[in-house]
Structures are given as C-alpha cells and as structure tokens.
PDB file of N, CA and C in Angstrom:
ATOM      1  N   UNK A   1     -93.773 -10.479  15.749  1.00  0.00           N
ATOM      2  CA  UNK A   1     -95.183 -10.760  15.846  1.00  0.00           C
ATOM      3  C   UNK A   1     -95.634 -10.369  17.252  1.00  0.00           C
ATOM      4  N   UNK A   2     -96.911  -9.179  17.167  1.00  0.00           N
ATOM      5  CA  UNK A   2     -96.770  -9.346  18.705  1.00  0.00           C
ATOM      6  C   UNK A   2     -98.252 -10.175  18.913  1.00  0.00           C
ATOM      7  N   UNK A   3     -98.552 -10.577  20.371  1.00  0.00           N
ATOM      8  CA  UNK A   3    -100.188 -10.778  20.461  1.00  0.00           C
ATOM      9  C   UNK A   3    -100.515  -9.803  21.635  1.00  0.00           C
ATOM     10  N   UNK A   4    -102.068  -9.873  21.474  1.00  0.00           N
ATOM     11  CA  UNK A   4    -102.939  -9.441  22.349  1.00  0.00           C
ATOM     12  C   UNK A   4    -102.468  -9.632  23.914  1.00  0.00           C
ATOM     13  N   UNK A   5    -101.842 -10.870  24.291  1.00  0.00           N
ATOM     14  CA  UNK A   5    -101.803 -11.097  25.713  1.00  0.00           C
ATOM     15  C   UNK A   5    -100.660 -11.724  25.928  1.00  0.00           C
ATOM     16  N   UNK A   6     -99.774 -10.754  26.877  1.00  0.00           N
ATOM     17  CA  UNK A   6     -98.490 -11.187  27.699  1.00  0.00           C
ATOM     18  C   UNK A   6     -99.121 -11.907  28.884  1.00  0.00           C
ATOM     19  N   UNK A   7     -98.119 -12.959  28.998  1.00  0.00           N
ATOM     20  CA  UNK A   7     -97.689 -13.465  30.417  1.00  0.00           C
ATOM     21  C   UNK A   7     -97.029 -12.415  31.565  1.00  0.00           C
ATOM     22  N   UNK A   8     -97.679 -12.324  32.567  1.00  0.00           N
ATOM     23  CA  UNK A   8     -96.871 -11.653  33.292  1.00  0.00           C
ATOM     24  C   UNK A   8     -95.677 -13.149  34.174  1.00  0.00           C
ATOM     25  N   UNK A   9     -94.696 -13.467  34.545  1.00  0.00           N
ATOM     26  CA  UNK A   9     -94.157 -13.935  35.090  1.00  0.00           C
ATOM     27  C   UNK A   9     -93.962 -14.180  36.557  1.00  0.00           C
ATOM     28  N   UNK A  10     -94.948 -15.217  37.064  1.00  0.00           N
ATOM     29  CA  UNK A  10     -95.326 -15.056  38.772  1.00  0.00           C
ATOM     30  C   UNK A  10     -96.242 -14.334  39.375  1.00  0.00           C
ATOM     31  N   UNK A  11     -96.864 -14.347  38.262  1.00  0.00           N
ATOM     32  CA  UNK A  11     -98.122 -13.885  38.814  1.00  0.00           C
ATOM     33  C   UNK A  11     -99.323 -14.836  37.575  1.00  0.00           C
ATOM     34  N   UNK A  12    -100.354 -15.166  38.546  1.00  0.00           N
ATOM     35  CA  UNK A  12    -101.530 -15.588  37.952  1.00  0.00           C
ATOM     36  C   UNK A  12    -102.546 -14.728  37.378  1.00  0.00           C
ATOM     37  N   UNK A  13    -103.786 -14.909  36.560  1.00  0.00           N
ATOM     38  CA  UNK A  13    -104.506 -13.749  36.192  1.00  0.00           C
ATOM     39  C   UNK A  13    -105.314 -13.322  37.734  1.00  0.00           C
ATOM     40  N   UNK A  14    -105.722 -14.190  38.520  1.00  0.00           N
ATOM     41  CA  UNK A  14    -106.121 -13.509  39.514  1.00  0.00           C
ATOM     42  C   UNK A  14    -105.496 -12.733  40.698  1.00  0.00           C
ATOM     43  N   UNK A  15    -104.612 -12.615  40.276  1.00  0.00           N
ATOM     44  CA  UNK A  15    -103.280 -11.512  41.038  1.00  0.00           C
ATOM     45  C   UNK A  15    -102.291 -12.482  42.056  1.00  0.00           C
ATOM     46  N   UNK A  16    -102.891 -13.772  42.350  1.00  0.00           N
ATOM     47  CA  UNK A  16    -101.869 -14.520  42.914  1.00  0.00           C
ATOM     48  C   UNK A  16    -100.346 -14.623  42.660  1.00  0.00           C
ATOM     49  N   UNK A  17     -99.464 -14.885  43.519  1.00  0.00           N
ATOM     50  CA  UNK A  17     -98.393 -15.118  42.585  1.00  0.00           C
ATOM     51  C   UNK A  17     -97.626 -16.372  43.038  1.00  0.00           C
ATOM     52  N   UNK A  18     -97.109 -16.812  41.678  1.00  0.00           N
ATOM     53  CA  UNK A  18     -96.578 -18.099  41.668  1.00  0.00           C
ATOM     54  C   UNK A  18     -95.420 -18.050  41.389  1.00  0.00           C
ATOM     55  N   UNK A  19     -94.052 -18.812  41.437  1.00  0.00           N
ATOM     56  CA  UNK A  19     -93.093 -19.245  41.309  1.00  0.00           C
ATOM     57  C   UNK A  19     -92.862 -19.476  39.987  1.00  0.00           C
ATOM     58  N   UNK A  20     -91.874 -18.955  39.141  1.00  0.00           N
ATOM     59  CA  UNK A  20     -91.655 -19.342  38.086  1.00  0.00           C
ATOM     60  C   UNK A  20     -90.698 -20.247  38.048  1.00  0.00           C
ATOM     61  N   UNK A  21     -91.284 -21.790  37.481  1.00  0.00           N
ATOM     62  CA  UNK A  21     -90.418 -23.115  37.040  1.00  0.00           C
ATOM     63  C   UNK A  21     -89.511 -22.967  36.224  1.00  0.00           C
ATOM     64  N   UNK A  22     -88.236 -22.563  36.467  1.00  0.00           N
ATOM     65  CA  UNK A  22     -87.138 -22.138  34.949  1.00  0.00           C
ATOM     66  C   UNK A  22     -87.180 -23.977  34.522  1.00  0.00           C
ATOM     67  N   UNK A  23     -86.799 -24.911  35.483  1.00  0.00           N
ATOM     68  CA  UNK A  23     -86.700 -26.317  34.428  1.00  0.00           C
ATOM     69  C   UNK A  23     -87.613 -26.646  33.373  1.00  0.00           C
ATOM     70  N   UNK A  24     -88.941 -26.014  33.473  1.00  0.00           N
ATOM     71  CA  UNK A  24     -89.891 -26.518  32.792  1.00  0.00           C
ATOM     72  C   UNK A  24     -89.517 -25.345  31.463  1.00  0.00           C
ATOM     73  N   UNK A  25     -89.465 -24.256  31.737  1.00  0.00           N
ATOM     74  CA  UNK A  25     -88.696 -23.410  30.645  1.00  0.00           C
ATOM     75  C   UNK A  25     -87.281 -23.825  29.912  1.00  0.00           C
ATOM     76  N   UNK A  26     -86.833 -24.268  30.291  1.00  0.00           N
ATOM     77  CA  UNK A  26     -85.613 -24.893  29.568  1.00  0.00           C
ATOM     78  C   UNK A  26     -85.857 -25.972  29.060  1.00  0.00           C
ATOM     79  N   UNK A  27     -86.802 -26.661  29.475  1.00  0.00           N
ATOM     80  CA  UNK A  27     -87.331 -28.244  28.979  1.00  0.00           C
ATOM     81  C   UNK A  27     -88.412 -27.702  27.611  1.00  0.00           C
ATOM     82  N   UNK A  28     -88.748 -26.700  27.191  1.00  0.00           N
ATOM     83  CA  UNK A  28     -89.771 -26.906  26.481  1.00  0.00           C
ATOM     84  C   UNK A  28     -88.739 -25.941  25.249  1.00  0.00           C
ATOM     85  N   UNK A  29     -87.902 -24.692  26.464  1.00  0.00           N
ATOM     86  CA  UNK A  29     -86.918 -24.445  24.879  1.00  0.00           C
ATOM     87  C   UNK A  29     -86.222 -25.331  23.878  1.00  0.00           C
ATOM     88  N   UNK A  30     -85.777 -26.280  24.867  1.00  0.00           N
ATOM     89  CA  UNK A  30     -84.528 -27.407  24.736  1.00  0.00           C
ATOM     90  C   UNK A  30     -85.519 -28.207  23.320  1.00  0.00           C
ATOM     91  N   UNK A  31     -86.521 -28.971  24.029  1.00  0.00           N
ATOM     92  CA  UNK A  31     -87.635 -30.042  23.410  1.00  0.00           C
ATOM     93  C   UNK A  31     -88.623 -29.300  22.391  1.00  0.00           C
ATOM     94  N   UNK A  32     -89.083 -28.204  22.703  1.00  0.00           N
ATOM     95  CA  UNK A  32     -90.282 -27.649  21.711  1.00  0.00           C
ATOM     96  C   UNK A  32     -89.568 -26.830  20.623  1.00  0.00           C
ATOM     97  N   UNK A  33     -88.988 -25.771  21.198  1.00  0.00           N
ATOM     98  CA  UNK A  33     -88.232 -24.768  20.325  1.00  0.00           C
ATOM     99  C   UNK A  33     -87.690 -25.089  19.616  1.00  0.00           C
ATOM    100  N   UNK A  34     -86.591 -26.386  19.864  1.00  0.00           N
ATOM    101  CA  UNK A  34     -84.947 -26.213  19.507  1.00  0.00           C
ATOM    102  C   UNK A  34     -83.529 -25.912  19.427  1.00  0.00           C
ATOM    103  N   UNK A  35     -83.531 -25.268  20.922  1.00  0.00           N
ATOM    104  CA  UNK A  35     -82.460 -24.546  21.313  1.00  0.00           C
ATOM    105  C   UNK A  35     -81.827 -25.549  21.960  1.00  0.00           C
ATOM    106  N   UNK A  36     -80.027 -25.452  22.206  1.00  0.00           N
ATOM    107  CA  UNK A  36     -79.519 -26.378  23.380  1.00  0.00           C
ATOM    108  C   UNK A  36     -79.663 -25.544  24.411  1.00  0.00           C
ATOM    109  N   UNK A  37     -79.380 -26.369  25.395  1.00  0.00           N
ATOM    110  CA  UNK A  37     -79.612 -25.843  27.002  1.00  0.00           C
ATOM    111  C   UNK A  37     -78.726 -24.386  27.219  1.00  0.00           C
ATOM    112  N   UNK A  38     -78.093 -24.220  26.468  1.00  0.00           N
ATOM    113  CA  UNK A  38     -77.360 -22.767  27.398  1.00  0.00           C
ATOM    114  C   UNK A  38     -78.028 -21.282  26.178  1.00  0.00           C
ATOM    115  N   UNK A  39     -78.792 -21.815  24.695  1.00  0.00           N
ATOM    116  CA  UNK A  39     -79.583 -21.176  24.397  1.00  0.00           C
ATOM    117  C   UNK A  39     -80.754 -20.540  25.221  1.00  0.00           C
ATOM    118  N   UNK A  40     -81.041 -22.064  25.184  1.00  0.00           N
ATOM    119  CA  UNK A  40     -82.635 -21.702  26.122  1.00  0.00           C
ATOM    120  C   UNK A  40     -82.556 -20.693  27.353  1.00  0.00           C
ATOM    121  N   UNK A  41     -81.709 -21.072  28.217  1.00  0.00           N
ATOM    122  CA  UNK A  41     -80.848 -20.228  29.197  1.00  0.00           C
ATOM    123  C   UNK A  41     -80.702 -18.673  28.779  1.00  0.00           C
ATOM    124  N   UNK A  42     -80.158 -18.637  27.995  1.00  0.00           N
ATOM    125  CA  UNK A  42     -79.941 -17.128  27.645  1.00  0.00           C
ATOM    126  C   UNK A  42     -81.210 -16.507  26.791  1.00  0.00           C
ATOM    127  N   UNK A  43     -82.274 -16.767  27.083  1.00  0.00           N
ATOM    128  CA  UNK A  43     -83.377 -16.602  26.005  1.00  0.00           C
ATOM    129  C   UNK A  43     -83.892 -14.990  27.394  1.00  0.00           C
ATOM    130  N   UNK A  44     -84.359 -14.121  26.502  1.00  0.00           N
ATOM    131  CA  UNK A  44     -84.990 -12.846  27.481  1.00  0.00           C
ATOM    132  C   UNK A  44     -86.235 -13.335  27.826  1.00  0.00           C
ATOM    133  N   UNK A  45     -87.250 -13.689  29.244  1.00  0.00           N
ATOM    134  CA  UNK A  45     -88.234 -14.090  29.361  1.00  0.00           C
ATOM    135  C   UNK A  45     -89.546 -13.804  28.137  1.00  0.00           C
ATOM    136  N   UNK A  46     -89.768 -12.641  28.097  1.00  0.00           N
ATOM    137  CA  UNK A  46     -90.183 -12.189  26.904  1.00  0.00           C
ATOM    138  C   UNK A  46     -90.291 -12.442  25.424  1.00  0.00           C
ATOM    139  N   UNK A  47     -88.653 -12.760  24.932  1.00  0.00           N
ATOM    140  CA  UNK A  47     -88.416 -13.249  23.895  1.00  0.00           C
ATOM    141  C   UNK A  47     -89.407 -14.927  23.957  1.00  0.00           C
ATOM    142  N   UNK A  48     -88.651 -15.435  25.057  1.00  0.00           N
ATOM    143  CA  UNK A  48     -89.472 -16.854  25.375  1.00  0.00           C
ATOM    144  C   UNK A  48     -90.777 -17.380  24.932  1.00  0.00           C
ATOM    145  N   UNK A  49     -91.816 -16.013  25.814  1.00  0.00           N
ATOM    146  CA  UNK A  49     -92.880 -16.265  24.911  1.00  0.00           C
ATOM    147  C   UNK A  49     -93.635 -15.835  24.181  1.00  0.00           C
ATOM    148  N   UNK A  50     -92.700 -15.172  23.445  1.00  0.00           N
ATOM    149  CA  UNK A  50     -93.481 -15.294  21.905  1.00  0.00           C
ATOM    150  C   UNK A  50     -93.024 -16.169  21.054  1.00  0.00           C
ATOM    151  N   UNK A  51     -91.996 -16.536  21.383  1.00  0.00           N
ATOM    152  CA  UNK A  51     -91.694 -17.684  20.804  1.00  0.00           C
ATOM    153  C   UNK A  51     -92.588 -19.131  20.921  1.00  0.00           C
ATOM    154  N   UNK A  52     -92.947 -19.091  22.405  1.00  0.00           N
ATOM    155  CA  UNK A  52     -93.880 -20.177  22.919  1.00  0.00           C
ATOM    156  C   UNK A  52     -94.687 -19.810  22.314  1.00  0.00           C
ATOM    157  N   UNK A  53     -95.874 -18.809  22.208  1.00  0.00           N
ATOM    158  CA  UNK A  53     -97.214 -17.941  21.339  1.00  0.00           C
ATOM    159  C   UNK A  53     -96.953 -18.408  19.915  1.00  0.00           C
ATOM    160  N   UNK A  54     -95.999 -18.486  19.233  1.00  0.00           N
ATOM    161  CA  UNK A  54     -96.078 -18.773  17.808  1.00  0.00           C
ATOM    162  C   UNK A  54     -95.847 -20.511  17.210  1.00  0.00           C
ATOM    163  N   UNK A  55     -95.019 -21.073  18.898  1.00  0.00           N
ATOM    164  CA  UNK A  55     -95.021 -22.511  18.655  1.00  0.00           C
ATOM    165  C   UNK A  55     -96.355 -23.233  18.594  1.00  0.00           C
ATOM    166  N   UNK A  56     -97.357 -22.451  19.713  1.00  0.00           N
ATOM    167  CA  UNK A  56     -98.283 -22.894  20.271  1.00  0.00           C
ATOM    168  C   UNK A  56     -99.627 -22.913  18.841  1.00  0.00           C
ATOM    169  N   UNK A  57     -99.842 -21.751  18.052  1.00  0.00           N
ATOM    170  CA  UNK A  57    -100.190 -21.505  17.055  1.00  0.00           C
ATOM    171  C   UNK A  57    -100.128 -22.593  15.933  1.00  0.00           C
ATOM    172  N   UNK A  58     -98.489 -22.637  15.577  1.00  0.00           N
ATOM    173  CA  UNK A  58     -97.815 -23.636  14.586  1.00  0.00           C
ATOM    174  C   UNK A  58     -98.502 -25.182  15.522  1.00  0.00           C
ATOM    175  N   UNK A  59     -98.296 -25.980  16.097  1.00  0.00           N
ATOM    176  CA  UNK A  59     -98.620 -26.721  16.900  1.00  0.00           C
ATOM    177  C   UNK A  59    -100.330 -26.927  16.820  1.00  0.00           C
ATOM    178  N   UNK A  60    -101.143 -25.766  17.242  1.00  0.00           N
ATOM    179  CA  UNK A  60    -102.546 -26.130  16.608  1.00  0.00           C
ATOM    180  C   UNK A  60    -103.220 -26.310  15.259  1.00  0.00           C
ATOM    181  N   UNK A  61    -102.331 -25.778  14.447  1.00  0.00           N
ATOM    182  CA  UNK A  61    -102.381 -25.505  12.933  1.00  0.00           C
ATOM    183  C   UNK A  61    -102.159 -27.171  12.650  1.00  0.00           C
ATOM    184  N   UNK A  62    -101.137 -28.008  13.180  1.00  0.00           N
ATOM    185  CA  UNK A  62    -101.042 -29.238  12.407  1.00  0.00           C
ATOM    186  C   UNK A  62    -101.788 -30.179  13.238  1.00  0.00           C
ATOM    187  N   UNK A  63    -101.964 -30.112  14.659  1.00  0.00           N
ATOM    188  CA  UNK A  63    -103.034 -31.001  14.990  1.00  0.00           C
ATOM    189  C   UNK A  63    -104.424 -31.012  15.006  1.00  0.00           C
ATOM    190  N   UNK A  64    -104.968 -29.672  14.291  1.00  0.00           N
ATOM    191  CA  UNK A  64    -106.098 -29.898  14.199  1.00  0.00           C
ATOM    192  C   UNK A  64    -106.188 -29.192  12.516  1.00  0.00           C
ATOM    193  N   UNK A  65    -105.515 -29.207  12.007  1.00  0.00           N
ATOM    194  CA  UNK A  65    -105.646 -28.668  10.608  1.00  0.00           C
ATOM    195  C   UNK A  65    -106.225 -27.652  10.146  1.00  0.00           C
ATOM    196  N   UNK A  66    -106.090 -26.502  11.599  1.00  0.00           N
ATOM    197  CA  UNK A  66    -107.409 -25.183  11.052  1.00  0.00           C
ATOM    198  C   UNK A  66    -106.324 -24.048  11.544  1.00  0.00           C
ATOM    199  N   UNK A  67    -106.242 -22.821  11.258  1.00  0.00           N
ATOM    200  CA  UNK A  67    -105.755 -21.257  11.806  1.00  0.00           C
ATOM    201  C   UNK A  67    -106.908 -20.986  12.918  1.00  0.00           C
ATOM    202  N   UNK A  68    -108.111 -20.993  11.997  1.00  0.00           N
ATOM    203  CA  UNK A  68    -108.886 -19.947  13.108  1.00  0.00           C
ATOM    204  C   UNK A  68    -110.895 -20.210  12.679  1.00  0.00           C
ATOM    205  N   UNK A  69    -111.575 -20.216  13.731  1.00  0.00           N
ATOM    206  CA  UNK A  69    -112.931 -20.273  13.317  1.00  0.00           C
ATOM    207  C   UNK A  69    -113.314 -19.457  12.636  1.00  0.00           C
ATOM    208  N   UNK A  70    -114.540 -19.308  11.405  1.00  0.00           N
ATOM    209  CA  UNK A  70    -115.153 -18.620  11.063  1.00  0.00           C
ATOM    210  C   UNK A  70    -116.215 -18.357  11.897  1.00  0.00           C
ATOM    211  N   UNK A  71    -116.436 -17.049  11.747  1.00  0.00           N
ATOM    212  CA  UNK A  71    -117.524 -16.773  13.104  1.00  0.00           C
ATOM    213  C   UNK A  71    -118.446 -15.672  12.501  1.00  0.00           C
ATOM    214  N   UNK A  72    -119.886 -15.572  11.795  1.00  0.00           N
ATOM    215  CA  UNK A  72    -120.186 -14.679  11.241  1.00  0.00           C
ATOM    216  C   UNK A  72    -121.191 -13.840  11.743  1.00  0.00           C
ATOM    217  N   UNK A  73    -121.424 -12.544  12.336  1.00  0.00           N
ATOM    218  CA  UNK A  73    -122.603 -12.329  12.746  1.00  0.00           C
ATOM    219  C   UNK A  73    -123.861 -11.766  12.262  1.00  0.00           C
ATOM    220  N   UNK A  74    -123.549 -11.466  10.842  1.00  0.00           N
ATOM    221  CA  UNK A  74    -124.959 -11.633  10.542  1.00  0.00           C
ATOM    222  C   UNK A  74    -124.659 -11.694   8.814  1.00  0.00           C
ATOM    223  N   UNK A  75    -125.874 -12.302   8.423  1.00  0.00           N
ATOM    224  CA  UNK A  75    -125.557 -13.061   7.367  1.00  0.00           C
ATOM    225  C   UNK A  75    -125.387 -11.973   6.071  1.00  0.00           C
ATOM    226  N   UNK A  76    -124.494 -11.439   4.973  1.00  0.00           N
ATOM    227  CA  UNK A  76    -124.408 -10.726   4.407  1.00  0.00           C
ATOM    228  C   UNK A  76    -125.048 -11.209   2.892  1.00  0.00           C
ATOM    229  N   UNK A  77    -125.990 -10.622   2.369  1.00  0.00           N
ATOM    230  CA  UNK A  77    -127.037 -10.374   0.898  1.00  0.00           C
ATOM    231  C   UNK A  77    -126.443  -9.797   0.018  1.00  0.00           C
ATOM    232  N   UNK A  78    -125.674  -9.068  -0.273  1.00  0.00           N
ATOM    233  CA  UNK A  78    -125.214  -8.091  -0.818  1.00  0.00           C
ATOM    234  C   UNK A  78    -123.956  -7.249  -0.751  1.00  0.00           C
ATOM    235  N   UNK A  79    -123.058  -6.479  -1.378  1.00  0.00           N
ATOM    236  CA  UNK A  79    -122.123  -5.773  -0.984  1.00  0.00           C
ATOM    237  C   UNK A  79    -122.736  -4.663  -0.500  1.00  0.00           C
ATOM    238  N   UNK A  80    -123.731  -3.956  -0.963  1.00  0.00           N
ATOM    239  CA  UNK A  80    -124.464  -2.917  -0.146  1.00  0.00           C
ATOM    240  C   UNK A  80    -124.408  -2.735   1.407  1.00  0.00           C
ATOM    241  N   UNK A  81    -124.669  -4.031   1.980  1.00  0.00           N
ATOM    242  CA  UNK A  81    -124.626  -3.642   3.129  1.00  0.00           C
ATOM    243  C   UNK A  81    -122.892  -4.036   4.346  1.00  0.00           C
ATOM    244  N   UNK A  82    -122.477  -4.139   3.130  1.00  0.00           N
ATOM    245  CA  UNK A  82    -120.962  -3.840   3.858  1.00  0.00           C
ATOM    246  C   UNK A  82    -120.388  -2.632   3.915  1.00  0.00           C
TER     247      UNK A  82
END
C-alpha cells in the first residue's frame, strides 16, 4: 500500500531537524503493531511507516466508525453531466 506522504526521518516539514526517538519506535512496534522487541528492532524505517500509515487508518476506522468524508462539489441532476 503506498500513500501520498512519507516521513522523512529527522527532519520536520519546515526543514528543521530533529532527533529521531528509536524508544518511542520500538514502544509503538512492540504495543501498537505487535512485534517483540528485537522485531520491532529489525523493522526497515520505511517498512515502519507504512505500517504505522495503515495502523493509523485501521485505528480511525474503529474509533470513529467512518473510512473517509464525503465531500461533493457540485450537486449532480443527471448522468449527463458526468
């Protein structure tokens, strides 16, 4: 699955760069994912998050009971004008 938007790693969107927390990455493989600790560990940053991207998805899907807004922009009469 891919998405629209990678993480770059240590860096912020405004070009800052930050420190990447591996505990907090191993804490959310370990706790969110399901992996034991030397999984999570061996996970390719990358692999990581899309894995995080599809938990995060699954995760909004059951606490709020929706995929995605309907959003329409203009109101359709007819198949004609599709």
């Amino acid at each position: 699955m891919l998405f629209r938007k990678k993480s770059v790693p240590g860096k912020k969107e405004s070009g800052e760069e930050v420190p990447v927390d591996f505990p907090w990455l191993r804490y959310i493989g370990m706790n969110r994912l399901g992996f034991t600790s030397a999984q999570a560990g061996h996970l390719y940053f990358g692999e990581w998050i899309e894995l995080f991207e599809a938990f995060k998805i699954q995760h909004n899907f059951e606490m709020r009971r929706t995929l995605y807004k309907v959003e329409q922009e203009e109101e359709i009469s007819s198949l004609d004008v599709l």
